[in-house]
N, C-alpha and C. Protein backbone atom coordinates (compact mmCIF):
# COMPACT_ATOMS: atom_id res chain seq x y z
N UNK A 1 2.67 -9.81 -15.90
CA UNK A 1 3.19 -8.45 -15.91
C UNK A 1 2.03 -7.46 -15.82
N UNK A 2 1.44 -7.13 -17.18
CA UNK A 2 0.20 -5.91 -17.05
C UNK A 2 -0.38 -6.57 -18.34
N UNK A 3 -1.40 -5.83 -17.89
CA UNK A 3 -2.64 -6.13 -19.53
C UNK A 3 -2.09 -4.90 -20.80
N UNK A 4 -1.19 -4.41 -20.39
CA UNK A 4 -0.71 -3.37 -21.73
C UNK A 4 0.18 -3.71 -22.21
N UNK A 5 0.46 -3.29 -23.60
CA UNK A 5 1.80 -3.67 -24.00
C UNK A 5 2.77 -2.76 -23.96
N UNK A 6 4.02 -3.64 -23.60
CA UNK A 6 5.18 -2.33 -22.82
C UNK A 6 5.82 -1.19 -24.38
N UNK A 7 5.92 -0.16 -23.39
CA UNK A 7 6.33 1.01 -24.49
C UNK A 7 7.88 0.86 -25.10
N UNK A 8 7.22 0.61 -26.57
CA UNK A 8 8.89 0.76 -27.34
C UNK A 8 9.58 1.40 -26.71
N UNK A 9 10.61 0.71 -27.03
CA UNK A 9 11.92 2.13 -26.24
C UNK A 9 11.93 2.97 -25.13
N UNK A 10 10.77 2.15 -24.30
CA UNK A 10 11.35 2.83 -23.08
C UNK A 10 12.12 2.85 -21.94
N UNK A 11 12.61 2.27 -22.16
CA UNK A 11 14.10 2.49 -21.41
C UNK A 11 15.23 3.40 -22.29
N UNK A 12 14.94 4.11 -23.49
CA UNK A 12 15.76 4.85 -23.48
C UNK A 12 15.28 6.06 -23.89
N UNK A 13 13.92 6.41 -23.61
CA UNK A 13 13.19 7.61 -23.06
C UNK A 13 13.96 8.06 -21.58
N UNK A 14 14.55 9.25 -21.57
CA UNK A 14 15.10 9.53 -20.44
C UNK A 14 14.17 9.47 -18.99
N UNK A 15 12.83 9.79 -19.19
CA UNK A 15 12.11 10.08 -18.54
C UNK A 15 11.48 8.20 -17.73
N UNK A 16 11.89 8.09 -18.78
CA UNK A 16 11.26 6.53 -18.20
C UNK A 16 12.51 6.15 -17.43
N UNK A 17 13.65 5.59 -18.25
CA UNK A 17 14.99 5.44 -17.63
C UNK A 17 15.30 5.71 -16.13
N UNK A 18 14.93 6.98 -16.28
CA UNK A 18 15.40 7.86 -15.38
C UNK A 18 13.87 6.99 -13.86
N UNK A 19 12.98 7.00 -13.88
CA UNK A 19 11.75 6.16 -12.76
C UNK A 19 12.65 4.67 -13.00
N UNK A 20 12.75 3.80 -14.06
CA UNK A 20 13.22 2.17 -13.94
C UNK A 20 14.24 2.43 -13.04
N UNK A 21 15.06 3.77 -12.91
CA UNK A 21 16.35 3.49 -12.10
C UNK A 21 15.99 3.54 -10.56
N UNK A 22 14.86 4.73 -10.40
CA UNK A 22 14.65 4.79 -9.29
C UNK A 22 13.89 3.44 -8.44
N UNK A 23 13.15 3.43 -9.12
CA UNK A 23 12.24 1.87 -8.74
C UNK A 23 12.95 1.20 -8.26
N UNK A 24 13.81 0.31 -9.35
CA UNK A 24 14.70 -0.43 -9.37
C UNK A 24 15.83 -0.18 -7.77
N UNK A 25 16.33 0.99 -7.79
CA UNK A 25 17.34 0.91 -6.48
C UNK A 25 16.02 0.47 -5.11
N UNK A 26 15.16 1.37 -5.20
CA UNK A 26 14.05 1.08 -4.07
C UNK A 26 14.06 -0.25 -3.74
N UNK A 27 13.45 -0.94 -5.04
CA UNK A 27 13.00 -2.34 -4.46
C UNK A 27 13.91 -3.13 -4.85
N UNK A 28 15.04 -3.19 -5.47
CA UNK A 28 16.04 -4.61 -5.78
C UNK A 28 15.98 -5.13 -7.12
N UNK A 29 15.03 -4.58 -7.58
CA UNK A 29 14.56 -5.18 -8.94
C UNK A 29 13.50 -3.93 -9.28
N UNK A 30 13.14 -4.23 -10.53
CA UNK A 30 12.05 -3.55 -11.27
C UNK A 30 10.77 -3.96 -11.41
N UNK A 31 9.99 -3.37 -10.57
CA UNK A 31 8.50 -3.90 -10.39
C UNK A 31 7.57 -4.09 -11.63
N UNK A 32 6.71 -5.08 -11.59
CA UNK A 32 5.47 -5.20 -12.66
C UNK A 32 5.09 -3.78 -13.01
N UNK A 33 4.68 -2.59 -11.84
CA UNK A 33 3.77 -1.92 -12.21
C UNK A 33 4.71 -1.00 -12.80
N UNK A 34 5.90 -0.57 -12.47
CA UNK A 34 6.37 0.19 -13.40
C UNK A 34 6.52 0.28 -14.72
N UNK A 35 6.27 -0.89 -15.23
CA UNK A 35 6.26 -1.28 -16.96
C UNK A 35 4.52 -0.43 -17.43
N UNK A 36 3.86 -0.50 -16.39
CA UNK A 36 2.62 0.54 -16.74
C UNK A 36 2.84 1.66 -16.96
N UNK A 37 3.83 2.68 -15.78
CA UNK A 37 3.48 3.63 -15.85
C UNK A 37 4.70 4.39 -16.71
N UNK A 38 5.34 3.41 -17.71
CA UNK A 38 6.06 3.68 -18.93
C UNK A 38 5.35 4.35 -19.57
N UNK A 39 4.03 4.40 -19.89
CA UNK A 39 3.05 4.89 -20.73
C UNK A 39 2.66 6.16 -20.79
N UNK A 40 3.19 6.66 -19.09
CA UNK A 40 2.75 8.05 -18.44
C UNK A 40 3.51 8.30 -17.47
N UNK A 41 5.05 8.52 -17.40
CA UNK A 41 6.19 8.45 -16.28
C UNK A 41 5.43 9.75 -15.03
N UNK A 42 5.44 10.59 -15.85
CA UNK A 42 4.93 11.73 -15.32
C UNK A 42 3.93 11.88 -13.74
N UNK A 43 2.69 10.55 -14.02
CA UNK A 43 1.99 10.05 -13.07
C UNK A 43 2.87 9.65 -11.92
N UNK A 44 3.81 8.81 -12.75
CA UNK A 44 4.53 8.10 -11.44
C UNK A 44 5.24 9.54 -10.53
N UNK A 45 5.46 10.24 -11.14
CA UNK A 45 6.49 11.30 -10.38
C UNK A 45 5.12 12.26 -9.97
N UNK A 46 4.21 12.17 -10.08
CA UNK A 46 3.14 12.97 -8.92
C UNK A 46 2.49 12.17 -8.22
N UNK A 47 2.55 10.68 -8.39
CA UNK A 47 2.38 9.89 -7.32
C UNK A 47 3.71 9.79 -6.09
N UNK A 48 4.80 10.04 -6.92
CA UNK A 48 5.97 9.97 -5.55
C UNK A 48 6.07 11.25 -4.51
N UNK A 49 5.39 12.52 -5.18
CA UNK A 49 5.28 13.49 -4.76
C UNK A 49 4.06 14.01 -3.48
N UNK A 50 3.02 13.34 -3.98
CA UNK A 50 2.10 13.52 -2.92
C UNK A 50 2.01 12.17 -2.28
N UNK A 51 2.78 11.06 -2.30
CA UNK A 51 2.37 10.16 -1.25
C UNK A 51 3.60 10.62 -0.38
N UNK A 52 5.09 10.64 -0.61
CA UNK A 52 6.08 11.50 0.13
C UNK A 52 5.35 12.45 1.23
N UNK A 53 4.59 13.40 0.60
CA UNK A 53 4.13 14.90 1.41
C UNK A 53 3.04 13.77 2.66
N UNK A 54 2.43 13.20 1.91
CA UNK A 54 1.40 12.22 3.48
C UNK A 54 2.09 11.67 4.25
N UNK A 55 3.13 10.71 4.06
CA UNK A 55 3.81 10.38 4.71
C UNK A 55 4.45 11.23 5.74
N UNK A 56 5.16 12.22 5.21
CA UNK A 56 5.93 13.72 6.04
C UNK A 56 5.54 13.67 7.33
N UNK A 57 3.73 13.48 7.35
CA UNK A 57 2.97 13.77 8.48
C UNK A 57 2.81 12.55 9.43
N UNK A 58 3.05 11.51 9.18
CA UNK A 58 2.75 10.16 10.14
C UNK A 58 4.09 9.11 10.26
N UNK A 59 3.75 9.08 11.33
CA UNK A 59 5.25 7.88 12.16
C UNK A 59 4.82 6.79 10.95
N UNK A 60 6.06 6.53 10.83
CA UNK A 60 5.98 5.25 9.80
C UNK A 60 5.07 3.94 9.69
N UNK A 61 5.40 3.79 11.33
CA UNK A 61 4.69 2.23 11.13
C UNK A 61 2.47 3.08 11.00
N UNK A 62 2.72 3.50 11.75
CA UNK A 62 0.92 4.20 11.39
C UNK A 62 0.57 4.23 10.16
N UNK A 63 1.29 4.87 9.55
CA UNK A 63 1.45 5.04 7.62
C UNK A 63 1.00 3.74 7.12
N UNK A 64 2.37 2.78 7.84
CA UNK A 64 2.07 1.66 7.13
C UNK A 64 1.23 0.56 7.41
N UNK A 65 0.38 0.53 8.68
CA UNK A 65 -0.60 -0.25 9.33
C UNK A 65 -2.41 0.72 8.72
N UNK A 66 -2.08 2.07 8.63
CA UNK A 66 -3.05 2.18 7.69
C UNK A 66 -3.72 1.60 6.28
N UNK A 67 -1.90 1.68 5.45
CA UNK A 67 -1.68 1.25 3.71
C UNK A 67 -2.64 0.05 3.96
N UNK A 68 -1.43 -0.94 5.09
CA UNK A 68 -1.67 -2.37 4.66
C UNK A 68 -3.57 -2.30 4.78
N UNK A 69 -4.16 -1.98 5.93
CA UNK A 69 -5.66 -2.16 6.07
C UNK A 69 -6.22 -1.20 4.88
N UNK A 70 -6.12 -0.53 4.09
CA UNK A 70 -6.67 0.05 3.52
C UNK A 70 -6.66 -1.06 1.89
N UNK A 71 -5.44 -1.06 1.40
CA UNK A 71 -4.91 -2.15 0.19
C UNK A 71 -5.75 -3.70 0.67
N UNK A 72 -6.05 -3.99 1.60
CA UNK A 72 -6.75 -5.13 1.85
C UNK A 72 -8.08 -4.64 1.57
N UNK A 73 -8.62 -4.29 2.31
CA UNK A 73 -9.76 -3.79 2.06
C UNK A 73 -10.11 -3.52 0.62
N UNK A 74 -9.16 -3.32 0.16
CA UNK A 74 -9.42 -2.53 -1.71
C UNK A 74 -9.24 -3.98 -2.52
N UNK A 75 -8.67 -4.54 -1.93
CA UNK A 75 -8.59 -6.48 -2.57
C UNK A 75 -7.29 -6.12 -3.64
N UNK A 76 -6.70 -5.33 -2.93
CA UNK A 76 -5.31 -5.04 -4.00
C UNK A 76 -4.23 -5.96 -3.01
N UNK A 77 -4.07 -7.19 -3.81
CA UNK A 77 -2.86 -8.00 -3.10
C UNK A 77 -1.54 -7.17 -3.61
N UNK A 78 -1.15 -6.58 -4.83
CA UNK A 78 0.12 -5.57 -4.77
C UNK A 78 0.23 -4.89 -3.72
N UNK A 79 -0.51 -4.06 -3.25
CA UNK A 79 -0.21 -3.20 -2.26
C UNK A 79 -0.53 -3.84 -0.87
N UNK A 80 -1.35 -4.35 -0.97
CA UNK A 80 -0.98 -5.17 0.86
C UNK A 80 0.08 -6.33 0.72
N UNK A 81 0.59 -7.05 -0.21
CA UNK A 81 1.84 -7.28 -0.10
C UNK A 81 3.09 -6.66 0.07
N UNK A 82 3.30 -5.43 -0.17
CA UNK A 82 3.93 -4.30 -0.56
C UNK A 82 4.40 -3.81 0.75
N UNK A 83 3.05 -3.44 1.51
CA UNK A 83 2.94 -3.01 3.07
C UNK A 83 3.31 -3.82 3.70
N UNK A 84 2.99 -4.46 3.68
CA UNK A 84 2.68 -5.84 4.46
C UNK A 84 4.66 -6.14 5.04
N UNK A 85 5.04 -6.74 4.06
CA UNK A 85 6.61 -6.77 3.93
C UNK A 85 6.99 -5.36 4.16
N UNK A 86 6.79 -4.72 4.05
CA UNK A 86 7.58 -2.85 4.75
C UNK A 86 7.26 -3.57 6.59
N UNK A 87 5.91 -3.53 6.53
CA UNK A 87 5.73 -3.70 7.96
C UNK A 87 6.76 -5.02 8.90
N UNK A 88 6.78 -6.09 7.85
CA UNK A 88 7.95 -7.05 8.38
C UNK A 88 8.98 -6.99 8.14
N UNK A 89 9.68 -6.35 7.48
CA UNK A 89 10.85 -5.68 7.06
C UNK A 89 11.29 -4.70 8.46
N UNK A 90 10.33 -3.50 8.94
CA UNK A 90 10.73 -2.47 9.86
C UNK A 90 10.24 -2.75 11.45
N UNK A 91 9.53 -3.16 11.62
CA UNK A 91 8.37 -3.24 12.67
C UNK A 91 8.24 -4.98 13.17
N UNK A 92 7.73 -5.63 12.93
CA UNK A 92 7.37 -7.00 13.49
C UNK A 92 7.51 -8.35 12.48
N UNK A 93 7.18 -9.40 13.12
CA UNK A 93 8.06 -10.51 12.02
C UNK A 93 6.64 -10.86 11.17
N UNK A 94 7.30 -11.89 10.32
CA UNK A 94 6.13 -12.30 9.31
C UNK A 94 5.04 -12.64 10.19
N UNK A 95 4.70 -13.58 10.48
CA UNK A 95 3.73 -14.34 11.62
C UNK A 95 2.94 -13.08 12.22
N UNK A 96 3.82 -12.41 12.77
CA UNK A 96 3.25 -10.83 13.58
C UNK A 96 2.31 -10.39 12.57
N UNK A 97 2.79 -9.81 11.34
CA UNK A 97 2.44 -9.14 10.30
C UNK A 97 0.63 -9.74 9.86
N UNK A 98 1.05 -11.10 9.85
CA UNK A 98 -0.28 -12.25 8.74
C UNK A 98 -1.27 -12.19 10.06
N UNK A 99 -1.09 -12.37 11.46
CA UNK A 99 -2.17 -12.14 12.63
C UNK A 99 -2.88 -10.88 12.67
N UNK A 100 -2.08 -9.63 12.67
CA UNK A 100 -2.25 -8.26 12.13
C UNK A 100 -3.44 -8.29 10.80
N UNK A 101 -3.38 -8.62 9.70
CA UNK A 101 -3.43 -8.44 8.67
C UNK A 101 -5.49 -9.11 8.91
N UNK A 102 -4.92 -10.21 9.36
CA UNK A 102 -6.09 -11.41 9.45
C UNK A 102 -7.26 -10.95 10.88
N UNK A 103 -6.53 -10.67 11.77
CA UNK A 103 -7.98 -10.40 13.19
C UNK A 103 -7.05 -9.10 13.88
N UNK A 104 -6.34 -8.55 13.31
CA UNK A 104 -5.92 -7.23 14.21
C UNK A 104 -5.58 -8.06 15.50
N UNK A 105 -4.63 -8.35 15.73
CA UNK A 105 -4.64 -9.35 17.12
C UNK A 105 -3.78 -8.13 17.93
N UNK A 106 -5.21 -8.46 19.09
CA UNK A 106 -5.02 -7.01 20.67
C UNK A 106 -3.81 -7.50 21.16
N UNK A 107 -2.70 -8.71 21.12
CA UNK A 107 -1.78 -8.89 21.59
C UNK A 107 -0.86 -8.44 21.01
N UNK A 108 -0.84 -7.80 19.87
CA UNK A 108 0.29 -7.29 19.14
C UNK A 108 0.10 -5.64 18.83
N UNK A 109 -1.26 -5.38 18.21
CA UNK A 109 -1.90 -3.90 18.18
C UNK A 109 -2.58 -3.18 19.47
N UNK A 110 -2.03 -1.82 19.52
CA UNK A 110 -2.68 -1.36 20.59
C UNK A 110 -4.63 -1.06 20.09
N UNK A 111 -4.90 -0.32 21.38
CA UNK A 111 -6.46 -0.32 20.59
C UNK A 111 -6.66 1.09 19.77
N UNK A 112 -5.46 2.15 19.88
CA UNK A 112 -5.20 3.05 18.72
C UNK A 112 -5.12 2.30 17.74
N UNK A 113 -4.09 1.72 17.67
CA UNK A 113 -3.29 1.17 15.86
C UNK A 113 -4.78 0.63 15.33
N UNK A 114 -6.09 -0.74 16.34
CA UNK A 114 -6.82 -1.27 15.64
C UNK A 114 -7.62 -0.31 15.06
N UNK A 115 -7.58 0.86 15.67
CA UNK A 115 -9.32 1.73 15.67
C UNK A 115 -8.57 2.42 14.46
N UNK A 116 -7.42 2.65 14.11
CA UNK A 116 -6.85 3.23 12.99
C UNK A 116 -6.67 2.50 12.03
N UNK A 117 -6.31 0.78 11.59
CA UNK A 117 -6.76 0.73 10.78
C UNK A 117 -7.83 -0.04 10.27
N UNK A 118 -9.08 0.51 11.08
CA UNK A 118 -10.38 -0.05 11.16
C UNK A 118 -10.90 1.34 10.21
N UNK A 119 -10.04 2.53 10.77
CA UNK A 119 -11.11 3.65 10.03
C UNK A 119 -10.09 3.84 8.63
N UNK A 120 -8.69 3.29 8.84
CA UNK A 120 -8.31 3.40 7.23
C UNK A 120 -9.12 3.02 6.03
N UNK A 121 -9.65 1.38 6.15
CA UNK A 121 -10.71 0.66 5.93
C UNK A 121 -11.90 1.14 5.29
N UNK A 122 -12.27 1.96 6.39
CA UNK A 122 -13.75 1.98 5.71
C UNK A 122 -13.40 3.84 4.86
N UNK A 123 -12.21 4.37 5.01
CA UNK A 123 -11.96 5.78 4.20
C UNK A 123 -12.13 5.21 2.60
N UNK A 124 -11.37 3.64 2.68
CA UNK A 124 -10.92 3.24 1.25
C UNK A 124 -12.53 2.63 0.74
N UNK A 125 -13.14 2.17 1.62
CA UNK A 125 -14.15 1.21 0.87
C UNK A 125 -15.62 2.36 0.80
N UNK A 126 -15.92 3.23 1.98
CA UNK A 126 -16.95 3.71 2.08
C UNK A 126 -17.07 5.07 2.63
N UNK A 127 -15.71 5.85 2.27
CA UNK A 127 -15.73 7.21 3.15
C UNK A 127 -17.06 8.23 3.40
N UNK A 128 -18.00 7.93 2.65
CA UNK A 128 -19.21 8.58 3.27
C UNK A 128 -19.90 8.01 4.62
N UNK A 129 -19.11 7.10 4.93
CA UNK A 129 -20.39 5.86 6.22
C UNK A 129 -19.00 7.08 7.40
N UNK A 130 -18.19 7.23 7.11
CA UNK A 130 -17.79 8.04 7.99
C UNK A 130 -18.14 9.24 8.75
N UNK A 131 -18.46 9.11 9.45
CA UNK A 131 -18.71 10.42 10.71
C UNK A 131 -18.50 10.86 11.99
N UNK A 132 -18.65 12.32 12.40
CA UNK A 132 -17.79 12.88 13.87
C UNK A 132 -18.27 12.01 14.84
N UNK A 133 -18.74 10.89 15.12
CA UNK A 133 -18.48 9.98 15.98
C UNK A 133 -16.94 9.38 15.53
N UNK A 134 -17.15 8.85 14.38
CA UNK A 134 -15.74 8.24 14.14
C UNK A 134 -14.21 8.79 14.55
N UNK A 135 -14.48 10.16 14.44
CA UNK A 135 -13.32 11.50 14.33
C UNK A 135 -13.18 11.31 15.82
N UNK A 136 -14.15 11.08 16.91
CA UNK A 136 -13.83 11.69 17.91
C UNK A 136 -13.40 10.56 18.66
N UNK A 137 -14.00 9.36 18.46
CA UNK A 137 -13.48 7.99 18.75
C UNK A 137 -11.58 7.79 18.56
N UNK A 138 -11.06 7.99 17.26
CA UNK A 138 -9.68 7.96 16.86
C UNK A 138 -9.32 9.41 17.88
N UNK A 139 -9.57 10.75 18.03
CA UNK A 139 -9.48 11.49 19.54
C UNK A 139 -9.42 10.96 20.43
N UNK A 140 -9.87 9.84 21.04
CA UNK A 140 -10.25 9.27 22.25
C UNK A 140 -9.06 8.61 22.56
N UNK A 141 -8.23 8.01 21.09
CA UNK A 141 -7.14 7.32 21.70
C UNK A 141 -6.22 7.93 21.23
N UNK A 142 -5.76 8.76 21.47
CA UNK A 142 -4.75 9.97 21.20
C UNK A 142 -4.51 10.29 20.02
N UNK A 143 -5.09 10.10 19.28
CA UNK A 143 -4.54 10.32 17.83
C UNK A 143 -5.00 11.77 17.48
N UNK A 144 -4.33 12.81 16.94
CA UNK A 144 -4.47 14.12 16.57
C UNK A 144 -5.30 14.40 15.52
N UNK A 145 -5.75 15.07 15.52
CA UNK A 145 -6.19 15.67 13.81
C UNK A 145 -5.64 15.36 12.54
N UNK A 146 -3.84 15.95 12.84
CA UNK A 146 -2.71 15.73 11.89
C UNK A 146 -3.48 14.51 11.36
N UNK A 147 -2.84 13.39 12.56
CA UNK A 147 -2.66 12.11 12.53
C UNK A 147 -3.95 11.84 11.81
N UNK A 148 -4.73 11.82 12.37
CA UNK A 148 -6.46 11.52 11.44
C UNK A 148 -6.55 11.83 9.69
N UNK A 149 -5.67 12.83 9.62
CA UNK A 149 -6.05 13.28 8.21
C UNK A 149 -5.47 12.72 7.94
N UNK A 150 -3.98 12.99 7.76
CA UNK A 150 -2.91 11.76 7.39
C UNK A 150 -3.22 10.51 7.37
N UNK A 151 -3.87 9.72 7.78
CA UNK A 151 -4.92 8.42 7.23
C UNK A 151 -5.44 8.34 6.43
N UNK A 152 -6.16 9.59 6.63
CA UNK A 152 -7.41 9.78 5.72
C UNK A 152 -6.46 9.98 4.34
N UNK A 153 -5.73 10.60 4.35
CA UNK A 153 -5.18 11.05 2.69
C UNK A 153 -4.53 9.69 2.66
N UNK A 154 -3.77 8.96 3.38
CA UNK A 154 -3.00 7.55 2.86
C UNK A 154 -3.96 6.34 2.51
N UNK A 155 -5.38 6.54 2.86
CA UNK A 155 -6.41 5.27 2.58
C UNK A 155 -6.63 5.89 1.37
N UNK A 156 -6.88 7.30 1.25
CA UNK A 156 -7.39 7.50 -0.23
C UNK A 156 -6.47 7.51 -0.89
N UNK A 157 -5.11 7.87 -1.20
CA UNK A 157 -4.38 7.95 -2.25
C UNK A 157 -4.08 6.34 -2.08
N UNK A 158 -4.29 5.93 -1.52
CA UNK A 158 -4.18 4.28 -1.42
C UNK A 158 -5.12 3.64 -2.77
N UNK A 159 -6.16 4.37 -2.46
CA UNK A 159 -7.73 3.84 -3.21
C UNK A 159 -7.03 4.23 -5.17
N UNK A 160 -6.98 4.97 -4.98
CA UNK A 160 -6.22 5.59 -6.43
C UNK A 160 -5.30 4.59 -7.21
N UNK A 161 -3.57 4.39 -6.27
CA UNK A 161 -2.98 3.54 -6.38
C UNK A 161 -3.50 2.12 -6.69
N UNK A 162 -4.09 1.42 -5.53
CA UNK A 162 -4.45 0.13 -6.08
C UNK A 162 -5.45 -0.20 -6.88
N UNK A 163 -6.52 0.68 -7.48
CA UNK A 163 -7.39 0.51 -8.53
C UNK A 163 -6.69 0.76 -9.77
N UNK A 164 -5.76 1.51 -9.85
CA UNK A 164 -5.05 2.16 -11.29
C UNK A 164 -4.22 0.61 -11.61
N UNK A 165 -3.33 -0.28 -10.27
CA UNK A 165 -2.74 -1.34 -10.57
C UNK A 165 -3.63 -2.34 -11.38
N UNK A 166 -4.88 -2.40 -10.78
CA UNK A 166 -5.58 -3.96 -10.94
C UNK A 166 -5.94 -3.21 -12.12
N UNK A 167 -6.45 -2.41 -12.43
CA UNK A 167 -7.21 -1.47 -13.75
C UNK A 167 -6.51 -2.01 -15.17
N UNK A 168 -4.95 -2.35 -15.12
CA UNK A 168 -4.18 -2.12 -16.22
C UNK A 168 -3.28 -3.40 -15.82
N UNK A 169 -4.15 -4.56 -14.82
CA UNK A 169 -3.29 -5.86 -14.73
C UNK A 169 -2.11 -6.03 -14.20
N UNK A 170 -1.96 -5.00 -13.31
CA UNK A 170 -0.44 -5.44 -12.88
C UNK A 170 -0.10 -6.59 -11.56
N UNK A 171 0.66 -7.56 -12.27
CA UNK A 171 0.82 -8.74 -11.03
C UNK A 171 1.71 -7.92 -10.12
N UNK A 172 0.81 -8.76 -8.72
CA UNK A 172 2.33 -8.52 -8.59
C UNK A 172 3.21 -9.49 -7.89
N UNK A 173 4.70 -8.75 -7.88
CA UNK A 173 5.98 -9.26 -8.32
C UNK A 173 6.66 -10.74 -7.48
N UNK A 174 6.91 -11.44 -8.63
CA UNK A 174 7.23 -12.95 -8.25
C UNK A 174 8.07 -12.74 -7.06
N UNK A 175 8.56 -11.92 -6.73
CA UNK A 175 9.72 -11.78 -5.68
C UNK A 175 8.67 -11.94 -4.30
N UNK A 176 7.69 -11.64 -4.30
CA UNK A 176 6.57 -11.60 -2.92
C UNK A 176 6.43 -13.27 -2.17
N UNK A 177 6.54 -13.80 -3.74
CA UNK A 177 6.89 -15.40 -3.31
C UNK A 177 7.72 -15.82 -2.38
N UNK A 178 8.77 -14.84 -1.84
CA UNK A 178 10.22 -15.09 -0.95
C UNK A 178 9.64 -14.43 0.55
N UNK A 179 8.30 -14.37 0.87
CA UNK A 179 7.70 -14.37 2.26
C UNK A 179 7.07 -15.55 2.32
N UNK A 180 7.04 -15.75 3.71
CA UNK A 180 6.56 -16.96 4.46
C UNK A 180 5.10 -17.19 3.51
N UNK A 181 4.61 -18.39 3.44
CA UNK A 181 3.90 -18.74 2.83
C UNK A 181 2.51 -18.72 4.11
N UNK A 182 2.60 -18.15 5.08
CA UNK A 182 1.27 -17.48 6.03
C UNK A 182 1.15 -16.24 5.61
N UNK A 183 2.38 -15.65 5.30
CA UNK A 183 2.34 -14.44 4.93
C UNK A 183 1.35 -13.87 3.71
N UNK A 184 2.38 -14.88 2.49
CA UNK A 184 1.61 -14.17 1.54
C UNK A 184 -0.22 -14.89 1.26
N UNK A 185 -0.72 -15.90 2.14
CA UNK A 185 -2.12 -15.91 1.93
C UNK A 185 -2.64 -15.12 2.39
N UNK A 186 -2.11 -14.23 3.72
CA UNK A 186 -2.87 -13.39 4.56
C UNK A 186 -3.08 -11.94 3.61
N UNK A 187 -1.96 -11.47 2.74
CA UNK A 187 -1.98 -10.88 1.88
C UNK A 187 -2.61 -10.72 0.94
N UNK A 188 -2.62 -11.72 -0.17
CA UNK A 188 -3.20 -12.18 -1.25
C UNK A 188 -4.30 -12.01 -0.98
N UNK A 189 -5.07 -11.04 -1.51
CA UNK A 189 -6.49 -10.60 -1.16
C UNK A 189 -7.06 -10.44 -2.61
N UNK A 190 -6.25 -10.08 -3.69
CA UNK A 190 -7.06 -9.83 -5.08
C UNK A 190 -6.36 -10.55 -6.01
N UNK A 191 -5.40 -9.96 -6.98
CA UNK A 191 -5.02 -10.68 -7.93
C UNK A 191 -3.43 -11.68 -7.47
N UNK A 192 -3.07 -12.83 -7.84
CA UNK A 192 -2.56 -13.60 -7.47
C UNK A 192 -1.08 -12.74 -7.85
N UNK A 193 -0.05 -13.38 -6.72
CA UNK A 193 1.53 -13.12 -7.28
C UNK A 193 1.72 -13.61 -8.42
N UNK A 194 2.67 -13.13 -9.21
CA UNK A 194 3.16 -13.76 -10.41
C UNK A 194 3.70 -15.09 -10.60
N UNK A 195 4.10 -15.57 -11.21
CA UNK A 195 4.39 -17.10 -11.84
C UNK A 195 5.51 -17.02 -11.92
N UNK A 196 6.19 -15.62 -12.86
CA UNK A 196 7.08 -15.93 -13.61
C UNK A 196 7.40 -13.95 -13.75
């Protein structure tokens, strides 16, 4: 679950209640990390708020071919599992997804999507090695400004997200187990799925 211990009564803190429900309809169940942010609901509802507003700005699958390269890169298996399955869920099949994930394969990504999330990548691991060569390169293959920033804010609020997970132990969720088993090694980049 998490390295904290879960908050008395919270599930009948309205405020908590009120995120377990939302979570819960989202994903089918009630995630590991939400039992964290029992501690501080509040976070969770300005994390739904400004990752919503980034999103606003980028076609979905971009959003989510950024996340996934960025959450890898960060060695957060929650969140590139997370992506990962959005991306095979909306966009392409498992197999598609784990080739993606593993060598960016030019038969499936255009050379926008790679060069995008090549620079998601290095926003999350090293955003200073970044520079207007880089900016003008992601220009080169049509990608806008918008579009550029909008990366840029989804690798970093990415960086936030998956350090705060691993920070406070959160597995994640045994349910990840129910993807192809190429899938979830290609994924599994930091802390292992759950057991139980």
């Amino acid at each position: 679950m998490t390295y904290l211990t879960d908050v008395e009564g919270a599930a009948d803190r309205p405020d908590v209640s009120a995120m377990y429900e939302k979570e819960t309809e989202f994903w089918g169940y009630l995630p590991n990390y939400a039992l964290a942010f029992a501690h501080q609901p509040e976070v969770m509802s300005g994390w739904k708020g400004l990752i919503s507003s980034i999103r606003s700005g980028l076609d979905p699958r971009i959003y989510e071919l950024a996340t996934m390269a960025a959450a890898r890169a960060l060695s957060s298996s929650y969140c590139s599992l997370a992506h990962g399955k959005f991306l095979a869920d909306r966009f392409y099949t498992q197999t598609e997804v784990a080739r993606i994930a593993l060598d960016r394969d030019p038969s499936i990504l255009s050379p926008a999507e790679i060069a995008l999330m090549s620079y998601a990548e290095r926003v999350a691991t090293n955003a200073t090695s970044v520079g207007q060569d880089d900016i003008q390169r992601l220009r080169q293959h049509g990608l806008s400004d918008q579009e550029i920033f909008g990366m840029a804010a989804a690798a970093a609020a990415r960086s936030f997200f998956a350090k705060l997970l691993d920070a406070v132990g959160a597995e994640p969720d045994i349910e990840f187990r129910n993807l192809e088993p190429e899938l979830q090694k290609a994924l599994t980049v930091g802390r292992p799925i759950a057991e139980a």
